[in-house]
C-alpha atoms as a PDB file:
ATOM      1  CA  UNK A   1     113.442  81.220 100.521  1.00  0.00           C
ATOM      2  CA  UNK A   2     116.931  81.928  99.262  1.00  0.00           C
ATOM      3  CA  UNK A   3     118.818  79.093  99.322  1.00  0.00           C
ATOM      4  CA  UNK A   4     122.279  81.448 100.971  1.00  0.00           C
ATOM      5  CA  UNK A   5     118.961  82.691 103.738  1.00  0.00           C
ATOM      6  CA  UNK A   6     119.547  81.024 107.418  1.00  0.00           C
ATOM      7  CA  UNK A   7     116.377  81.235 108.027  1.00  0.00           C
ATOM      8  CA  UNK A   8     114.234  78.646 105.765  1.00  0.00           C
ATOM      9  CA  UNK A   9     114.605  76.213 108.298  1.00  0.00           C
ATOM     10  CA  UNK A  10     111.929  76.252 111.423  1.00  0.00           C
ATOM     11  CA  UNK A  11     112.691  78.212 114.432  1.00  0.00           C
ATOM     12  CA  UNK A  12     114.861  76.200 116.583  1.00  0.00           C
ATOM     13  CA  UNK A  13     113.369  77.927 120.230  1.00  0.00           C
ATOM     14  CA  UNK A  14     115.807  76.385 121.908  1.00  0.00           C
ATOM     15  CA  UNK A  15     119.013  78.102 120.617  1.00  0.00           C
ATOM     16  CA  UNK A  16     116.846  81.414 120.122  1.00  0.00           C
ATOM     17  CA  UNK A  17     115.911  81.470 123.836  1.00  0.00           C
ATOM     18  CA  UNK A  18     119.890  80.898 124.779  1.00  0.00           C
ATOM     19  CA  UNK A  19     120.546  84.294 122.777  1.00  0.00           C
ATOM     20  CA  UNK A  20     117.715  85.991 124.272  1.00  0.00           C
ATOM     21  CA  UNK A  21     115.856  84.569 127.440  1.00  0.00           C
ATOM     22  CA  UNK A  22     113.109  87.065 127.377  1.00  0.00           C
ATOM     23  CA  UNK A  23     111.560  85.240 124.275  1.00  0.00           C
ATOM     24  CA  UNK A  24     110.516  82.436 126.863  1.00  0.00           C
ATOM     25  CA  UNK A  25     107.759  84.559 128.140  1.00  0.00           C
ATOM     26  CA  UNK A  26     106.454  84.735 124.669  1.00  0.00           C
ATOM     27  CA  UNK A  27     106.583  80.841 123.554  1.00  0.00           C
ATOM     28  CA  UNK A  28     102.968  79.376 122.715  1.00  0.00           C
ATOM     29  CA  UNK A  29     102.110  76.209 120.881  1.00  0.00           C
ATOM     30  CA  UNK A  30     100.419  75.795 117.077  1.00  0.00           C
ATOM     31  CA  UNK A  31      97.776  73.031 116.986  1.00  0.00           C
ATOM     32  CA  UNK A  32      99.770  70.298 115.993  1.00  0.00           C
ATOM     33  CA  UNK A  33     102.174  71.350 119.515  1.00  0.00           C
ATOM     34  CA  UNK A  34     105.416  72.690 117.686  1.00  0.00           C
ATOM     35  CA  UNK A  35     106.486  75.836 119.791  1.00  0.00           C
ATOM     36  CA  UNK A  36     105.881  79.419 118.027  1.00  0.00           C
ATOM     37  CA  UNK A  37     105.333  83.004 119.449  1.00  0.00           C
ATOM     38  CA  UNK A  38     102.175  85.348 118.540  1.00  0.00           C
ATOM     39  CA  UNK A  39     103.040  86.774 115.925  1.00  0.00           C
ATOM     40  CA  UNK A  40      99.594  89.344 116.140  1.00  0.00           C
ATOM     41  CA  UNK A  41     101.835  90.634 119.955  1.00  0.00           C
ATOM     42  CA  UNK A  42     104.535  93.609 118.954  1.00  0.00           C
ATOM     43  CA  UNK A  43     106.667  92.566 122.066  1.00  0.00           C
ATOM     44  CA  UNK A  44     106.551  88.892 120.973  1.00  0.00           C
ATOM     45  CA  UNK A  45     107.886  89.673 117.178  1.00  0.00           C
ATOM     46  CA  UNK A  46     110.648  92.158 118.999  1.00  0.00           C
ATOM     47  CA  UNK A  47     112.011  89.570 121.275  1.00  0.00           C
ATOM     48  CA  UNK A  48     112.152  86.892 118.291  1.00  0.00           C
ATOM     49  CA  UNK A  49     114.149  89.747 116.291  1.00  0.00           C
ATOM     50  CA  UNK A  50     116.217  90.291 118.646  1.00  0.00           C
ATOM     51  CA  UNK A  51     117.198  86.639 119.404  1.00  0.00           C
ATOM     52  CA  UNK A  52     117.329  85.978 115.536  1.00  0.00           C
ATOM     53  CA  UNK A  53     119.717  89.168 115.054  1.00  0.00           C
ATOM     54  CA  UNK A  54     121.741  88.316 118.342  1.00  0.00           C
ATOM     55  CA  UNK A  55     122.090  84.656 117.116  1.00  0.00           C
ATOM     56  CA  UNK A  56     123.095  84.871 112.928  1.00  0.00           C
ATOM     57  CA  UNK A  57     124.110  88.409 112.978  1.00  0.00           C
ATOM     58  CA  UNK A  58     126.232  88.878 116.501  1.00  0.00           C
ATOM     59  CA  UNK A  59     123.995  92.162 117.049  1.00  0.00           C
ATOM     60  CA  UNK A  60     124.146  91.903 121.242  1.00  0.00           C
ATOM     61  CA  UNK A  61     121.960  95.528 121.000  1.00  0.00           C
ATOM     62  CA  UNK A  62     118.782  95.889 119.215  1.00  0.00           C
ATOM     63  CA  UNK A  63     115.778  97.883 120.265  1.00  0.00           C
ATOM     64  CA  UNK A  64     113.844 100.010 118.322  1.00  0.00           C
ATOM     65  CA  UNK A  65     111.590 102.965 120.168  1.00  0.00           C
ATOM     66  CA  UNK A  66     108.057 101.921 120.852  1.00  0.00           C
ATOM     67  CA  UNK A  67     105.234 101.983 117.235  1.00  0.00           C
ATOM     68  CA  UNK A  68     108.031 101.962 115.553  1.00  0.00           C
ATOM     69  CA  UNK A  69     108.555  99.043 112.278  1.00  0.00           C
ATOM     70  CA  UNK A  70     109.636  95.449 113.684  1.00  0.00           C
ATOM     71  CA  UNK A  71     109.671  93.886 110.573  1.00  0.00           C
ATOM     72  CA  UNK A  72     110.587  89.965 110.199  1.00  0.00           C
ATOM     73  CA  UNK A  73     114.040  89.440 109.602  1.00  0.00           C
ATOM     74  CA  UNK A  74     113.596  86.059 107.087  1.00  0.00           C
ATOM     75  CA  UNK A  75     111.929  88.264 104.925  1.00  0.00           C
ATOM     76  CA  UNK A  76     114.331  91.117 105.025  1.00  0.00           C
ATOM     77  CA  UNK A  77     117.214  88.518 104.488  1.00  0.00           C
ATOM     78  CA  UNK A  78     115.974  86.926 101.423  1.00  0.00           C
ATOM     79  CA  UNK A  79     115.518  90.659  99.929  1.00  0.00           C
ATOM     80  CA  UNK A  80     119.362  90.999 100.689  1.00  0.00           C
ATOM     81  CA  UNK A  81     120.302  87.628  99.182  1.00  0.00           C
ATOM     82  CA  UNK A  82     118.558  88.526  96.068  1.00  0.00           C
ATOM     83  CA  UNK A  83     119.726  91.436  95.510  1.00  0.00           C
ATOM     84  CA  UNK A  84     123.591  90.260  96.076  1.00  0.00           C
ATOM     85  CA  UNK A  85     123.094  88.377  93.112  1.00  0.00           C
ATOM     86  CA  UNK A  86     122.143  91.262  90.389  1.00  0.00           C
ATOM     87  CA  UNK A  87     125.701  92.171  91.649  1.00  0.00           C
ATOM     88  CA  UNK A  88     126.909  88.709  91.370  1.00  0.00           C
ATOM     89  CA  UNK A  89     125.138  88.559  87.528  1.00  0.00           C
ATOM     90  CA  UNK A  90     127.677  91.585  86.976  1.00  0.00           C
ATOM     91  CA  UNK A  91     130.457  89.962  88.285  1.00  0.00           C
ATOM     92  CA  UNK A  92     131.387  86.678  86.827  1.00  0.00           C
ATOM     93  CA  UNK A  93     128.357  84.830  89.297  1.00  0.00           C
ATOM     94  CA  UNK A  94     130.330  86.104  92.380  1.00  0.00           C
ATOM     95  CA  UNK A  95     128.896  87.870  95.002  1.00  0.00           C
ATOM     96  CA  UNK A  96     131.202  91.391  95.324  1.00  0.00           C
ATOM     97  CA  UNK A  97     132.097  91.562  99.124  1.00  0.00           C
ATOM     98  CA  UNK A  98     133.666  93.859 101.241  1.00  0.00           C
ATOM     99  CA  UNK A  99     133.317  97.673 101.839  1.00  0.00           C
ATOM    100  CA  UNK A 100     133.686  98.627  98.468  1.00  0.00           C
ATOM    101  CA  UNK A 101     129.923  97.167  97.989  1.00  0.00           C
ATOM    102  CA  UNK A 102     128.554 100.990  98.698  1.00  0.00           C
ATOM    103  CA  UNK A 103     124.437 100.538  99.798  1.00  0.00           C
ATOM    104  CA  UNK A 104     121.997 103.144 100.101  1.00  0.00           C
ATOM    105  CA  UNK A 105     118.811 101.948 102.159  1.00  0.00           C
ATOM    106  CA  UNK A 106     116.140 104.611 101.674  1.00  0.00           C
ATOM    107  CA  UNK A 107     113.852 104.533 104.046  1.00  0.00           C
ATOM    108  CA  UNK A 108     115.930 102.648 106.496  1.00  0.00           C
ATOM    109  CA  UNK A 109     113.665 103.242 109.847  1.00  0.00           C
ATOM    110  CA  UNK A 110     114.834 102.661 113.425  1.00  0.00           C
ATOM    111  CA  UNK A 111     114.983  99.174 112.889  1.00  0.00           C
ATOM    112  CA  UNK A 112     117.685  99.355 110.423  1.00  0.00           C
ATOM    113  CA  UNK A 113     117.495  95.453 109.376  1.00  0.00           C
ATOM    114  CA  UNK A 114     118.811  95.680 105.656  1.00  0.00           C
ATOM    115  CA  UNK A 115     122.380  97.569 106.526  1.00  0.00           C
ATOM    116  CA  UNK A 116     122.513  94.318 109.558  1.00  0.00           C
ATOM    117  CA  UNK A 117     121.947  91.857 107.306  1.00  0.00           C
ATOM    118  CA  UNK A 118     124.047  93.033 104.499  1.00  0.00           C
ATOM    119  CA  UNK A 119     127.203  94.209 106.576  1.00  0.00           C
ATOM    120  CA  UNK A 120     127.101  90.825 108.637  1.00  0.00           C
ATOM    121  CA  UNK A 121     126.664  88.441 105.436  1.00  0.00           C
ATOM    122  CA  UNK A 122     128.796  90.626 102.742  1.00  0.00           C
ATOM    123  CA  UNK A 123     130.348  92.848 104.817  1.00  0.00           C
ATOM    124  CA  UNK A 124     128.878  95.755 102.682  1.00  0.00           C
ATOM    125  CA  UNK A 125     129.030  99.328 103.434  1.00  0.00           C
ATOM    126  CA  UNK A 126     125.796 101.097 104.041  1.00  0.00           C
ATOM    127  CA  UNK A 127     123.937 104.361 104.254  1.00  0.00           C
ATOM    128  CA  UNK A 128     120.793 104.656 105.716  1.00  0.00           C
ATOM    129  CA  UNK A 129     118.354 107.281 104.505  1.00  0.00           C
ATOM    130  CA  UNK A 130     114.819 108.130 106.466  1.00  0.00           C
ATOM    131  CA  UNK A 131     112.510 111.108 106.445  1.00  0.00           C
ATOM    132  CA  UNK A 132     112.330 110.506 110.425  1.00  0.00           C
ATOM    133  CA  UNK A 133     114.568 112.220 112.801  1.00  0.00           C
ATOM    134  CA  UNK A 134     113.539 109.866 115.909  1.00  0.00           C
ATOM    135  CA  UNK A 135     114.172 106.388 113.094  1.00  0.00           C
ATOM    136  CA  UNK A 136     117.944 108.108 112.655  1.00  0.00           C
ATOM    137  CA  UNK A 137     118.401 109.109 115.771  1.00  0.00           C
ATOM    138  CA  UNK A 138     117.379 105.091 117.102  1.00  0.00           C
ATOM    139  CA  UNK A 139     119.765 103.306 114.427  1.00  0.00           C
ATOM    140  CA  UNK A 140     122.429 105.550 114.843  1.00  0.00           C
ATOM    141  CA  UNK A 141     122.440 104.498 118.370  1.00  0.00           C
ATOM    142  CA  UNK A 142     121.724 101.189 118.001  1.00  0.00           C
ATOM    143  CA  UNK A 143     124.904 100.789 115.761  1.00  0.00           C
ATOM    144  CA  UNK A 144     127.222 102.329 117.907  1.00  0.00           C
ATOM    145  CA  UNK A 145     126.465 100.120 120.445  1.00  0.00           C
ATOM    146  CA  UNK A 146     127.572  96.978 118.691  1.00  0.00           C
ATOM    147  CA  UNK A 147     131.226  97.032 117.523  1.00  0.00           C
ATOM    148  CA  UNK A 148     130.515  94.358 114.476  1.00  0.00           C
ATOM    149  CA  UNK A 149     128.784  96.824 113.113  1.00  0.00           C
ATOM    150  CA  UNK A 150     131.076  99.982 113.199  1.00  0.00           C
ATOM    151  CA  UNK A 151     132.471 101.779 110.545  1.00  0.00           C
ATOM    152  CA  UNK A 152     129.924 100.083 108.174  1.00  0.00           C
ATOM    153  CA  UNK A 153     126.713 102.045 108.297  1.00  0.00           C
ATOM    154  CA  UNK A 154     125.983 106.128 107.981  1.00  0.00           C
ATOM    155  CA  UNK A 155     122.958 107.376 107.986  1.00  0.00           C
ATOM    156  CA  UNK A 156     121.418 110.672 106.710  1.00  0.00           C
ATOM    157  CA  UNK A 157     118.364 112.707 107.003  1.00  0.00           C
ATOM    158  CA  UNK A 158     116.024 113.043 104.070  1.00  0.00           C
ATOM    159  CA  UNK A 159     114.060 116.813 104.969  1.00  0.00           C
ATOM    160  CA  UNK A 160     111.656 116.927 101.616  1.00  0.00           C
ATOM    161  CA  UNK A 161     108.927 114.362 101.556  1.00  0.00           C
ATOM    162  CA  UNK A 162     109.095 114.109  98.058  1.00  0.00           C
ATOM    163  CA  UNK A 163     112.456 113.455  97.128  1.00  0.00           C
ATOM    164  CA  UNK A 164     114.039 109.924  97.193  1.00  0.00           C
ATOM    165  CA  UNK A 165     117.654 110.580  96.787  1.00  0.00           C
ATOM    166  CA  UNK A 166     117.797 114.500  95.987  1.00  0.00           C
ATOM    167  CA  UNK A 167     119.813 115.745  99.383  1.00  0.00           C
ATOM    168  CA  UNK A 168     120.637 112.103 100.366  1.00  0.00           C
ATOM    169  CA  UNK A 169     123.223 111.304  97.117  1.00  0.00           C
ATOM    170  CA  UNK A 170     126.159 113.970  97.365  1.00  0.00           C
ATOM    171  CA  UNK A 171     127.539 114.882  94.373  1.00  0.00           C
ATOM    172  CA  UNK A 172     129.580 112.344  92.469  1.00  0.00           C
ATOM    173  CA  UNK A 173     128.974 109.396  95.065  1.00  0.00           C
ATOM    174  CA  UNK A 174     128.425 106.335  93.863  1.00  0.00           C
ATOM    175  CA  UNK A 175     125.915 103.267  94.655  1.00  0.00           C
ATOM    176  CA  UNK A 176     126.457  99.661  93.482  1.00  0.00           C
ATOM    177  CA  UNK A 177     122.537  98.966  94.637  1.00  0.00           C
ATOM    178  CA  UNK A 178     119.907 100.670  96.740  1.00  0.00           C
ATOM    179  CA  UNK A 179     117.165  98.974  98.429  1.00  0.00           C
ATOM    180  CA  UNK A 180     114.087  99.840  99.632  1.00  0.00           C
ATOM    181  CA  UNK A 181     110.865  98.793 101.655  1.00  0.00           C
ATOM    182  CA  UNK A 182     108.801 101.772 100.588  1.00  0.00           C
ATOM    183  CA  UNK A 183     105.349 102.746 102.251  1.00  0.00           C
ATOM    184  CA  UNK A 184     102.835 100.366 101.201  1.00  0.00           C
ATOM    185  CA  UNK A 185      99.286 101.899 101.652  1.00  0.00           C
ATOM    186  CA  UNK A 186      97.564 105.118 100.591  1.00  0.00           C
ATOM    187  CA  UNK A 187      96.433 106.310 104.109  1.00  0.00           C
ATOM    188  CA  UNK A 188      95.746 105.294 107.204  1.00  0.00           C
ATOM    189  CA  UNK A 189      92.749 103.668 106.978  1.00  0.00           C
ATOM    190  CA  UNK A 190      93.874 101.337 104.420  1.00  0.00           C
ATOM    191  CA  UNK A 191      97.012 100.698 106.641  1.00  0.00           C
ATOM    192  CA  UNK A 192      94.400  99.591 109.383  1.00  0.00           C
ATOM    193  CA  UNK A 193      92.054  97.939 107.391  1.00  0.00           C
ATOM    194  CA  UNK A 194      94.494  95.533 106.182  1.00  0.00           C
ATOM    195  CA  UNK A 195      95.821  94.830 109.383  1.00  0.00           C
ATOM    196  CA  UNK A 196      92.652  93.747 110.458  1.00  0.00           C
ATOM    197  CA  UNK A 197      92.356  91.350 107.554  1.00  0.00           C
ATOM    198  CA  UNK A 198      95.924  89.685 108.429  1.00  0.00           C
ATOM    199  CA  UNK A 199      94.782  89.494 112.009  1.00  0.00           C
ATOM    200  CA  UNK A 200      91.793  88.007 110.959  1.00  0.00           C
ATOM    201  CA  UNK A 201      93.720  85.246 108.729  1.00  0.00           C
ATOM    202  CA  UNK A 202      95.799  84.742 111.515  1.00  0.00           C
ATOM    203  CA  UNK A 203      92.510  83.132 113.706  1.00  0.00           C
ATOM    204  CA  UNK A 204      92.381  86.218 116.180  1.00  0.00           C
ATOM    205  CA  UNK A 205      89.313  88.144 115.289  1.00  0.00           C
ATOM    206  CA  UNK A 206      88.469  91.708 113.884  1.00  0.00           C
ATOM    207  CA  UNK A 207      90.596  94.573 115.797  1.00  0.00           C
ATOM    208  CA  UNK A 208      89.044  97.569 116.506  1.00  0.00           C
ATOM    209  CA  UNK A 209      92.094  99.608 117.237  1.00  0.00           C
ATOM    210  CA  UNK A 210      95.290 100.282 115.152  1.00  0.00           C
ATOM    211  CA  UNK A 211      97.506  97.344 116.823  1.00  0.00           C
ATOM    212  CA  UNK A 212     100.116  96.391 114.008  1.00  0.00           C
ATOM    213  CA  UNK A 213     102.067  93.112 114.522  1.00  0.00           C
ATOM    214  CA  UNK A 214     105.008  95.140 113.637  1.00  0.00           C
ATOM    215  CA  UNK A 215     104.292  98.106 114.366  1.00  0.00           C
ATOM    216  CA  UNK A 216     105.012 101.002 112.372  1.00  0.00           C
ATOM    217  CA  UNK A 217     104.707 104.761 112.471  1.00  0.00           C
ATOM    218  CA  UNK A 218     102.648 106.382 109.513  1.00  0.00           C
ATOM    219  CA  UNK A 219     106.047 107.417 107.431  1.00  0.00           C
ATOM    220  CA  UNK A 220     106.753 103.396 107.591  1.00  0.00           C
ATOM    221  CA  UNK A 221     103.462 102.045 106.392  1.00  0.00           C
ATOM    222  CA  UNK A 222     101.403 104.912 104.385  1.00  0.00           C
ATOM    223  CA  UNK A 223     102.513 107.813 101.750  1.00  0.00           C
ATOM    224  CA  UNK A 224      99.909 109.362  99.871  1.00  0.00           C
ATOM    225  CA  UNK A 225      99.436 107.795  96.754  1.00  0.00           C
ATOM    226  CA  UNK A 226     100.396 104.300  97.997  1.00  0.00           C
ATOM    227  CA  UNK A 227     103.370 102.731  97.071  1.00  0.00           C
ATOM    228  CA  UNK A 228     102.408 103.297  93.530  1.00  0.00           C
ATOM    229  CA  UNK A 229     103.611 107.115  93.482  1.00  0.00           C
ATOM    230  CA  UNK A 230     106.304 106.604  95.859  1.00  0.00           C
ATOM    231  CA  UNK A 231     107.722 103.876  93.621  1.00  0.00           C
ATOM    232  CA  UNK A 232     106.928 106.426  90.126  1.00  0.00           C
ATOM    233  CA  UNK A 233     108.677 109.067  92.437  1.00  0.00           C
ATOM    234  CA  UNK A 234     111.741 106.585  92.799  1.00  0.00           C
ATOM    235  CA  UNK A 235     112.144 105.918  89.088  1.00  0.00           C
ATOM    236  CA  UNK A 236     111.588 108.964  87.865  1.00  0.00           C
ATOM    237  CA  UNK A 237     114.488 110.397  90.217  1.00  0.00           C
ATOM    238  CA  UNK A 238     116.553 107.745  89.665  1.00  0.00           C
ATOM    239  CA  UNK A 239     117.122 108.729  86.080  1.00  0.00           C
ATOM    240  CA  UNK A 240     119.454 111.553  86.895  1.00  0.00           C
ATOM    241  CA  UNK A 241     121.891 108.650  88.870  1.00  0.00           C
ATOM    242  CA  UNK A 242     121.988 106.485  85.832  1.00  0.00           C
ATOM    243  CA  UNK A 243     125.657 106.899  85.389  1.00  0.00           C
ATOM    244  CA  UNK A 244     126.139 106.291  89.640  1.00  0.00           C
ATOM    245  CA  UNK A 245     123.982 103.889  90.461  1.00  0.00           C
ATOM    246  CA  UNK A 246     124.782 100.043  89.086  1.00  0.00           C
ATOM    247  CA  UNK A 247     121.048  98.792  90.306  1.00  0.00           C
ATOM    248  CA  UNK A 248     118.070 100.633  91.747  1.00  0.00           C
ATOM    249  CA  UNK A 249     115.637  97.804  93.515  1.00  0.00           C
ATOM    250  CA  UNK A 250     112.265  98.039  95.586  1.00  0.00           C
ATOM    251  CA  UNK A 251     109.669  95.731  97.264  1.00  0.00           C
ATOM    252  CA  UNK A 252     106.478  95.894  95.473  1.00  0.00           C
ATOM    253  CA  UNK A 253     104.068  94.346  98.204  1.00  0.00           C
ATOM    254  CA  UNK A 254     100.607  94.769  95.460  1.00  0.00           C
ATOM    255  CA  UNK A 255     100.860  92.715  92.298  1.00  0.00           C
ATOM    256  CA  UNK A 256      98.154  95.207  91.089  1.00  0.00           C
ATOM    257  CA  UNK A 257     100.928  97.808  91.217  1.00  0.00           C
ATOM    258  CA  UNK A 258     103.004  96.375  89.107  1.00  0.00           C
ATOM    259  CA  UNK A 259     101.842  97.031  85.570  1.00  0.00           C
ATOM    260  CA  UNK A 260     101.879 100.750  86.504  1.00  0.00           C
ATOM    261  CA  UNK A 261     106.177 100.222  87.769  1.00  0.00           C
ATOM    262  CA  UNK A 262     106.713  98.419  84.205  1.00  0.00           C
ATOM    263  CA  UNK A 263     105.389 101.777  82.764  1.00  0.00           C
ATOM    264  CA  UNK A 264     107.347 104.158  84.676  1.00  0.00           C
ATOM    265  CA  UNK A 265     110.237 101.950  83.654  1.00  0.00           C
ATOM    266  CA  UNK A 266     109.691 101.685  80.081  1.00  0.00           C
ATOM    267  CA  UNK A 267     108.889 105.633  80.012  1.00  0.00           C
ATOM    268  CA  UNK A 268     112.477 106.052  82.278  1.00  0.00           C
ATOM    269  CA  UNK A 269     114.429 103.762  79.351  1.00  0.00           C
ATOM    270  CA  UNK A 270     115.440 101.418  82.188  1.00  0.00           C
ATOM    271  CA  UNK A 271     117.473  98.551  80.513  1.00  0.00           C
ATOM    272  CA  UNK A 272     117.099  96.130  82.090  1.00  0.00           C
ATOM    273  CA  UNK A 273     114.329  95.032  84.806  1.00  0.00           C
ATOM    274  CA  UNK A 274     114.043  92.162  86.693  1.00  0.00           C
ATOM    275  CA  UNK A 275     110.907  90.723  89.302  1.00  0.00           C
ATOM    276  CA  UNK A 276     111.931  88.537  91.497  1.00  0.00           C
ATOM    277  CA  UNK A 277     108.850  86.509  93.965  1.00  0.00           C
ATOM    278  CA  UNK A 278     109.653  86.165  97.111  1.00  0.00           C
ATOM    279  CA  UNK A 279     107.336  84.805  99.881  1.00  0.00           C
ATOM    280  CA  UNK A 280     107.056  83.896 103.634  1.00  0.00           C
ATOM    281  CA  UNK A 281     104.500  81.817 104.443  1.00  0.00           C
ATOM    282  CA  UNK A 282     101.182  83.681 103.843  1.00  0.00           C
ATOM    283  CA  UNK A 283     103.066  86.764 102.757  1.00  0.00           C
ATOM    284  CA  UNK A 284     104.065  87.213  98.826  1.00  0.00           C
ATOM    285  CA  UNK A 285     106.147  90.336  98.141  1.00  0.00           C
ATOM    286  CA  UNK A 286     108.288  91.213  95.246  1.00  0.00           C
ATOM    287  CA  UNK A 287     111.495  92.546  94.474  1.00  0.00           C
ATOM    288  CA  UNK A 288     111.452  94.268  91.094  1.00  0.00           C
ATOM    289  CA  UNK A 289     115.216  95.957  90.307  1.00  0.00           C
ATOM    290  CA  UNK A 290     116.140  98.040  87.200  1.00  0.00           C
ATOM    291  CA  UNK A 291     119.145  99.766  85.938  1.00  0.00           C
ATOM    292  CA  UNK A 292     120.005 102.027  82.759  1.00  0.00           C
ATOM    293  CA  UNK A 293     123.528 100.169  82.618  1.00  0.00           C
ATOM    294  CA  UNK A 294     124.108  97.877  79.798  1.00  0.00           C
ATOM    295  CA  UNK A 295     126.478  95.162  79.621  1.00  0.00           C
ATOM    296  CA  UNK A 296     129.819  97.024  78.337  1.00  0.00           C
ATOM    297  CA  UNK A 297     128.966  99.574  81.225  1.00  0.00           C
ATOM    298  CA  UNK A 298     128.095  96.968  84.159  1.00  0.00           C
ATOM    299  CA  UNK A 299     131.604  95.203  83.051  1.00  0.00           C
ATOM    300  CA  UNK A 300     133.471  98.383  83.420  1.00  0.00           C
ATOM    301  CA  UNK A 301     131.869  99.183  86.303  1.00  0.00           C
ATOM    302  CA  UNK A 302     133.177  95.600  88.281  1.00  0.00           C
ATOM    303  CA  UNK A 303     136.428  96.636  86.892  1.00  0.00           C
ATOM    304  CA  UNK A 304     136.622  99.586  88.644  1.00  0.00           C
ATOM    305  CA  UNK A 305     134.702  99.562  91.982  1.00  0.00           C
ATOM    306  CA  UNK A 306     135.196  95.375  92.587  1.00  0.00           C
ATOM    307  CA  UNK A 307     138.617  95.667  92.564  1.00  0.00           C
END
């Protein structure tokens, strides 16, 4: 993990349970007898994300409506981590903090775990982007309930399946990054067929019903096409922000998909792109980041935005 990440060392159950007692219910033992939760039980992950957000992040409120995407909050961190430093590459090695860091999270969900993690560690301002009323509605209530979280994180409404940031950008704002953890699968089926095979690597058996370990309503974990076309769809529409955006970044959960996002790039003249690996335990995920900035342009932005 990334080495700024609180999370790479093992779940200490006893300080988690202090935050939130609930988790106790949910405490099981590997093999060897080191304490763990089920990670295959959707009420087990939410309790351990809300005792891990409680703890780090001082989140006292977290709750996210029922199906909806739990996902697991080391992972989410180290995206955050890793993508502070493509700012920190355009400023001197230093991480830019502070609410002139502007975010956009598209596809932010109910969960809304990237604006957390980067308003509690950077102190960045967010907005939050989703195609799901109920997702918007959830976060928007979720952060007004916890005050270290106000004044940081906006979220908007994104009514045309097809656009990425047409109708979320206004005209002449400005993003220093935007993140994303974009719709993996191609349809339903494949979304439940390779749940099954993660339950099944996890010792539990085949499922016969849709029972995601974190959950996840169909606008979280399928888009037609895969993440392939939603990812083309990204850079493709990202070329009109060239000039507003400093970095554009996604998760790329298929290596097969990535020779296809190197395309897309090269045909969009990105400048510069960068892959970063990033794993937690079985899982391997990637975060590959472009931009259309080069360096004269990524020096004058720092000047004028990381004041």
């Amino acid at each position: 993990m990334h080495p700024r990440n609180r999370h790479a060392a093992r779940y200490d159950f006893a300080q988690l349970i202090a935050a939130n007692p609930e988790l106790t219910s949910f405490l099981t033992h590997t093999p060897t007898g080191e304490e763990t939760v089920d990670f295959t039980d959707p009420a087990a992950v939410k309790a351990l994300n809300k005792a891990l957000l409680k703890q780090f992040y001082g989140v006292q409120h977290w709750d996210i409506p029922a199906g909806y995407l739990c996902p697991p909050i080391p992972g989410r961190a180290d995206y955050i981590h890793y993508a502070a430093d493509l700012l920190a590459a355009s400023n001197g090695g230093e991480v830019p903090r502070g609410k002139s860091v502007h975010v956009l999270d598209v596809g932010v969900g109910a969960n809304c775990v990237y604006p957390i993690i980067g308003t509690r560690e950077y102190n960045w301002r967010f907005v939050g982007a989703d195609i799901d009323p109920v997702a918007i509605r959830a976060a928007k209530h979720m952060v007004a309930a916890n005050s270290v979280l106000a004044g940081r994180i906006d979220f908007r409404l994104q009514n045309h399946a097809e656009d990425i940031f047409e109708g979320i950008v206004k005209p002449r704002e400005e993003f220093d990054l935007t993140v994303c953890n974009p719709p993996f699968h191609a349809s339903a089926e494949e979304a439940l067929a390779s749940n099954q095979r993660k339950t099944r690597n996890l010792g539990q058996g085949q499922i016969l019903e849709p029972t995601p370990n974190f959950g996840g309503k169909n606008t979280e974990l399928w888009y037609e096409g895969g993440e392939e076309l939603f990812v083309r769809r990204m850079v493709e529409q990202s070329v009109p922000l060239a000039t507003r955006v400093l970095w554009f970044s996604t998760l790329i959960s298929k290596k097969e998909t990535l020779p296809s996002i190197y395309h897309f790039l090269k045909q969009a003249n990105a400048l510069d792109v960068k892959t970063i690996n990033m794993s937690q335990g079985q899982k391997v995920s990637r975060l590959v980041a472009w931009t259309f900035q080069d360096e004269a342009q990524q020096q004058a932005w720092r000047k004028r935005r990381w004041k």
